[in-house]
Protein backbone atom coordinates (compact mmCIF):
# COMPACT_ATOMS: atom_id res chain seq x y z
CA UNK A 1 106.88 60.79 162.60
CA UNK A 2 108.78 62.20 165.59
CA UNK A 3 106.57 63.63 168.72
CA UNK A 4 106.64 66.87 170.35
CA UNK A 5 104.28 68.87 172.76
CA UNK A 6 103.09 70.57 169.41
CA UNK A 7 101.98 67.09 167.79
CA UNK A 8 100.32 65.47 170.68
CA UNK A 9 96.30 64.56 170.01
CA UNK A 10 94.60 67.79 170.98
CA UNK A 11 92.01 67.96 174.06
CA UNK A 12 88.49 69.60 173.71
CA UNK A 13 89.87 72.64 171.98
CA UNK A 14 86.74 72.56 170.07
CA UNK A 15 84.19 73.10 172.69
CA UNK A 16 82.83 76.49 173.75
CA UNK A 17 80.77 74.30 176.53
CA UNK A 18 81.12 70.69 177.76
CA UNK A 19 78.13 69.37 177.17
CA UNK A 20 75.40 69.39 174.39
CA UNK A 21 74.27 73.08 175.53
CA UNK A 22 73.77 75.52 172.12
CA UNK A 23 74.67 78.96 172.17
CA UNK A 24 70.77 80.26 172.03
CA UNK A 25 70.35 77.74 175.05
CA UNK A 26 73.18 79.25 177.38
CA UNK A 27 72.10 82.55 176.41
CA UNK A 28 68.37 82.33 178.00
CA UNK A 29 69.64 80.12 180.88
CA UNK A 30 72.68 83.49 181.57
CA UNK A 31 69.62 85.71 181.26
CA UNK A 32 66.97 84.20 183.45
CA UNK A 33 69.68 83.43 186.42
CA UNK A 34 71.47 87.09 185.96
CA UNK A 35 68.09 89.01 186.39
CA UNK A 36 67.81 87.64 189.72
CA UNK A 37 70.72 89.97 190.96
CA UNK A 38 72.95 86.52 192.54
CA UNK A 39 75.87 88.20 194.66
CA UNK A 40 77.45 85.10 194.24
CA UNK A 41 77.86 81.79 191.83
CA UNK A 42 79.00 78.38 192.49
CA UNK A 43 79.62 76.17 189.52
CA UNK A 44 80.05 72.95 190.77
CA UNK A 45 82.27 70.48 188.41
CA UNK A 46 82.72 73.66 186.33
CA UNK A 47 85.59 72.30 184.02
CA UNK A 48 86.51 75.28 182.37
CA UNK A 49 83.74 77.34 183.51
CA UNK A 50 82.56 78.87 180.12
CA UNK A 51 78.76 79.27 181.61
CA UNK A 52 80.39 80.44 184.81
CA UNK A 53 82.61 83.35 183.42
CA UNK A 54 79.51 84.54 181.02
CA UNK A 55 76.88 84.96 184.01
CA UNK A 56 79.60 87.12 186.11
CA UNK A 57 79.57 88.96 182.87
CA UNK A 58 75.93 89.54 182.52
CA UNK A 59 76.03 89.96 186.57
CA UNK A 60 77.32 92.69 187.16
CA UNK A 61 79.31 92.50 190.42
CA UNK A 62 78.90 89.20 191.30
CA UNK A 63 81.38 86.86 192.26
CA UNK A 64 81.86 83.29 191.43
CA UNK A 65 83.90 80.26 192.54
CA UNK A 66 84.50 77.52 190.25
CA UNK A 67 85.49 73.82 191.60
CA UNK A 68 86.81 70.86 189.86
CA UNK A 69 89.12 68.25 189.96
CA UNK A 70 90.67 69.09 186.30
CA UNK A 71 93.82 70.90 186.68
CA UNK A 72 94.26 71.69 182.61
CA UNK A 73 90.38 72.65 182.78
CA UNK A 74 90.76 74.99 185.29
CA UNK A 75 93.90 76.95 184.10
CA UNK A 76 91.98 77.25 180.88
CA UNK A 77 89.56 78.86 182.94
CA UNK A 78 91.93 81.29 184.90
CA UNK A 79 93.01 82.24 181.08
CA UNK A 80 89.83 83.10 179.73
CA UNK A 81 88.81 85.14 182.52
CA UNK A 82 91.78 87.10 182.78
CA UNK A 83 91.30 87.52 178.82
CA UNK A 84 87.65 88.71 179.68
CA UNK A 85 89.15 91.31 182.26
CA UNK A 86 86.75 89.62 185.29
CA UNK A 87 89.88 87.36 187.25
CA UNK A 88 89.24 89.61 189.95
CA UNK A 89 85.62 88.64 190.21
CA UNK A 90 86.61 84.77 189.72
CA UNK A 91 88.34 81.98 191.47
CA UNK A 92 89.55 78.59 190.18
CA UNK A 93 89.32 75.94 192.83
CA UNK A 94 91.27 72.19 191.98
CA UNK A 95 89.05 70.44 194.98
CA UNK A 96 86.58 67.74 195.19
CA UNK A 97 83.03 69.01 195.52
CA UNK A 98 81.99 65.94 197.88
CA UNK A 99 80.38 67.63 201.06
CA UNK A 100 81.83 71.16 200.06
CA UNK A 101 81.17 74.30 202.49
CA UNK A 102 81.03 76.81 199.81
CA UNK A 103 77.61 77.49 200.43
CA UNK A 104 75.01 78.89 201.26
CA UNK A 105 75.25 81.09 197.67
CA UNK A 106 72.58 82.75 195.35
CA UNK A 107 73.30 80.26 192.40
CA UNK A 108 74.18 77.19 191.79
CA UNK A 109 75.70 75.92 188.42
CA UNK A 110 75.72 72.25 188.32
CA UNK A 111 75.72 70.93 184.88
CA UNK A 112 76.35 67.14 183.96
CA UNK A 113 78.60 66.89 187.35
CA UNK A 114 75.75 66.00 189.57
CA UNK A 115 78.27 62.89 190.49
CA UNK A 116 80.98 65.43 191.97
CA UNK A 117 78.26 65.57 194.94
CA UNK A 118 77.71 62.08 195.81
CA UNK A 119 79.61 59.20 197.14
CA UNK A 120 81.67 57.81 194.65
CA UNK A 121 82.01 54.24 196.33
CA UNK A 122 77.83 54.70 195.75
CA UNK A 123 76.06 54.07 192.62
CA UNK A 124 75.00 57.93 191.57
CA UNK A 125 72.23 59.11 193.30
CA UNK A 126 70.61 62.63 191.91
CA UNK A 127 68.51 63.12 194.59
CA UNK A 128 71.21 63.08 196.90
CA UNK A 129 72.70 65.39 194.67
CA UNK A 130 69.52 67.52 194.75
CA UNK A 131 69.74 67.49 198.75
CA UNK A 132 73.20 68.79 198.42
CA UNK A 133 72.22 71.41 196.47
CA UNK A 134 69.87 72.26 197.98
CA UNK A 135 71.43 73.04 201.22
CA UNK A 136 74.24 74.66 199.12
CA UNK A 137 71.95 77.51 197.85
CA UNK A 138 69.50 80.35 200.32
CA UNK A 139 66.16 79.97 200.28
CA UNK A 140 64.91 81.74 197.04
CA UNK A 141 67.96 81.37 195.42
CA UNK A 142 68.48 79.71 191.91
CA UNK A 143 69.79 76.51 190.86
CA UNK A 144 70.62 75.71 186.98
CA UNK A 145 71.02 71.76 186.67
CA UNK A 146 71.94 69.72 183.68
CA UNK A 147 71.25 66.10 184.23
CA UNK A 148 70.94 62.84 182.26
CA UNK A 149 67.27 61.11 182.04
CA UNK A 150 66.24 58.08 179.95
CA UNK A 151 64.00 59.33 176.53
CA UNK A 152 62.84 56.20 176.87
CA UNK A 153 64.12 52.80 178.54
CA UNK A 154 66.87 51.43 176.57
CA UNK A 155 67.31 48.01 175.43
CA UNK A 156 69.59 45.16 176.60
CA UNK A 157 71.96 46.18 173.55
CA UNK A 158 71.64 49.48 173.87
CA UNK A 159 73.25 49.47 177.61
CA UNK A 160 75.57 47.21 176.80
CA UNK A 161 77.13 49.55 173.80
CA UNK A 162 76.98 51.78 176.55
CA UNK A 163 79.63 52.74 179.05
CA UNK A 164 80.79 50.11 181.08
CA UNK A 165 78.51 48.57 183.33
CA UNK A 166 75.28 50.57 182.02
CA UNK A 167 72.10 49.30 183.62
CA UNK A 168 68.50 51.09 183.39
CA UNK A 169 69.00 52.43 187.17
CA UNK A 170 71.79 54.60 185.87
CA UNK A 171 69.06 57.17 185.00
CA UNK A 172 65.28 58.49 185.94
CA UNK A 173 62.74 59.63 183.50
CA UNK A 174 62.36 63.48 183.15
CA UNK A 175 58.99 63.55 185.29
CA UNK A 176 60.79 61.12 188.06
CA UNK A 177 63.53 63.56 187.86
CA UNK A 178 61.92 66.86 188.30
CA UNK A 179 59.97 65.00 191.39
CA UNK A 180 62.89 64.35 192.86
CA UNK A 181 64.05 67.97 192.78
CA UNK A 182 60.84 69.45 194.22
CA UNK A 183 60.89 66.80 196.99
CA UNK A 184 64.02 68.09 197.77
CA UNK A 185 62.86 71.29 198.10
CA UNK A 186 63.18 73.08 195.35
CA UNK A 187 60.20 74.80 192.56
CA UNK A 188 61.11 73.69 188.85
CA UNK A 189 60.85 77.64 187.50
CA UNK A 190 62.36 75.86 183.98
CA UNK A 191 62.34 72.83 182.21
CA UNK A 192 63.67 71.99 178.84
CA UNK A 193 66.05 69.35 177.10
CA UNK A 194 68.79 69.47 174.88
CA UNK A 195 67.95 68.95 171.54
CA UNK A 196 69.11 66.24 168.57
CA UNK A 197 70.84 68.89 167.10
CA UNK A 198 73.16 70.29 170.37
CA UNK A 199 74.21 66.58 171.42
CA UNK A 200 75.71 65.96 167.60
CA UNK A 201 76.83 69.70 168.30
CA UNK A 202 78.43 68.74 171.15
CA UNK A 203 79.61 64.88 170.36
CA UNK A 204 81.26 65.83 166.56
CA UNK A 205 82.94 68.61 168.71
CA UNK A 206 83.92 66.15 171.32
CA UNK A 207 86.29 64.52 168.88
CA UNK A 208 86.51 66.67 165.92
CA UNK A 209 89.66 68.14 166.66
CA UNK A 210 91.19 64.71 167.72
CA UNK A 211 89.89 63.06 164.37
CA UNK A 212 91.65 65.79 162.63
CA UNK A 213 94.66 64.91 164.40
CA UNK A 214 94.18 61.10 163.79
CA UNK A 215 94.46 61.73 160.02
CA UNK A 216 97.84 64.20 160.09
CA UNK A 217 99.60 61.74 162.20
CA UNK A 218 98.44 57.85 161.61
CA UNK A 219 102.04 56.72 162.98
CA UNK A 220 102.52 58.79 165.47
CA UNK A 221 103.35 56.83 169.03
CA UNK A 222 100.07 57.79 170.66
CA UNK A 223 97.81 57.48 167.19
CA UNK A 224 96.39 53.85 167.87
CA UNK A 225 96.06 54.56 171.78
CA UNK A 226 94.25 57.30 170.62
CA UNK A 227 92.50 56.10 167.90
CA UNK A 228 91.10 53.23 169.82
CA UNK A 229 89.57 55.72 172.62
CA UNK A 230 88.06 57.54 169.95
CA UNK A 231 86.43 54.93 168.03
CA UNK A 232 85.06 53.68 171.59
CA UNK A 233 83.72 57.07 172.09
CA UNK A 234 81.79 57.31 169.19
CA UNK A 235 80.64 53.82 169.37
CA UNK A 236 78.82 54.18 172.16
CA UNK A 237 76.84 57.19 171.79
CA UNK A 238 75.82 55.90 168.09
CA UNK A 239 75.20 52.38 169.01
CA UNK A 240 73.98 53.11 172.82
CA UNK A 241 72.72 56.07 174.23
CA UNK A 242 72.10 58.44 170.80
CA UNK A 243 68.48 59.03 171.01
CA UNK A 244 68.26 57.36 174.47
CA UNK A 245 70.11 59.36 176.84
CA UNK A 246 68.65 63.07 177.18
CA UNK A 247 69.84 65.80 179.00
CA UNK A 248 67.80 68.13 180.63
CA UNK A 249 68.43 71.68 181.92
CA UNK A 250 66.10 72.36 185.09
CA UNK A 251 66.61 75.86 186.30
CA UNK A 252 65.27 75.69 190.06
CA UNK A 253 63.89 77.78 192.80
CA UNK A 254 64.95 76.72 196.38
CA UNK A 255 61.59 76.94 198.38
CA UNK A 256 61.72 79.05 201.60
């Protein structure tokens, strides 16, 4: 089969958000931060900034910046927000979020990009990322964090179907996690954890649209590049971190 920019594999088409986060979820966590009145949003890592565009929606008036270092993520965003009619209440930033000054704001969006704040010749470190946001967002103001924890501590073949170099000081447990956040000065208002059901949301969407692709075109020039990242993918969420690895969604208070 011949290529052209129509056949090529497809990239997260699929995904309303990018990361196991349900629709019912991202509607309470838009709700809870929007009542607070924030005059304006930060979404740190935002990709395409899904969770961003809907709280400017349900904030009236509110302004938000978006940051990332994703070019084709964040033109996806400038097109759904000037579909949503809010590009004037918006901006699309392609910059590194490593000791940013857009702060002090009202809210913080920060999910699963925690890294984006921290050294990156450093091992991660959330509660340097929790100091960082902290001094991002004015005292009172709200902080909505997505960030991995160990369910439980994972075995030696567990980590190593994992992601390269996986070790059990890649991750905290929920409770050292949510210490870590009030020590750096913030009030966990919320904490819950995405479910069994929105990570196989969220991984099936991942690669649905690619596996769909994989079976039109099994000789295309990119199929067994592609193919191979894609059976890595799955591989190591079903024979590492599924059931493992959780995510949880702290929505935070910064202490005065």
């Amino acid at each position: 089969m011949t290529s052209s920019e129509n056949d090529l594999p497809p990239r997260l088409g699929g995904l309303t958000f990018h990361g196991p986060l349900s629709e019912a979820r991202a509607t309470r966590l838009i709700e809870r931060l929007a009542a607070t009145g924030p005059v304006d949003v930060l979404d740190i890592g935002c990709g395409w900034g899904e969770l961003l565009l809907r709280v400017l929606e349900a904030a009236q008036g509110a302004k938000g910046v978006g940051i990332d270092i994703n070019a084709e993520d964040l033109a996806r965003g400038r097109e759904l927000a000037e579909e949503r009619g809010i590009a004037d209440r918006v901006e699309f930033v392609e910059e590194s979020a490593l000791g940013t000054d857009r702060g002090p704001v009202d809210a913080i969006l920060c999910l699963g990009s925690s890294q984006a704040l921290c050294d990156p010749e450093q091992p991660h470190d959330p509660a340097a990322a929790l100091r960082e946001l902290r001094r991002l967002v004015r005292p009172g103001g709200r902080v909505v964090l997505g960030e991995g924890f160990w369910e439980r501590t994972p075995t030696e073949a567990e980590l190593a179907a994992m992601w390269p170099g996986a070790h059990v000081g890649d991750h905290f447990t929920l409770g050292a996690l949510v210490d870590l956040a009030i020590e750096a000065g913030f009030r966990p208002a919320w904490i819950e954890t995405a479910s069994a059901e929105e990570w196989e949301e969220f991984e099936s969407g991942y690669r649905y649209e690619t596996e769909v692709w994989l079976a039109a075109h099994p000789d295309h020039p990119l199929a067994a590049e592609t193919r191979e990242r894609v059976d890595r993918q799955r591989a190591t969420w079903l024979n590492g971190y599924r059931g493992v690895l959780g995510i949880t969604y702290l929505t935070l208070v910064a202490v005065a």
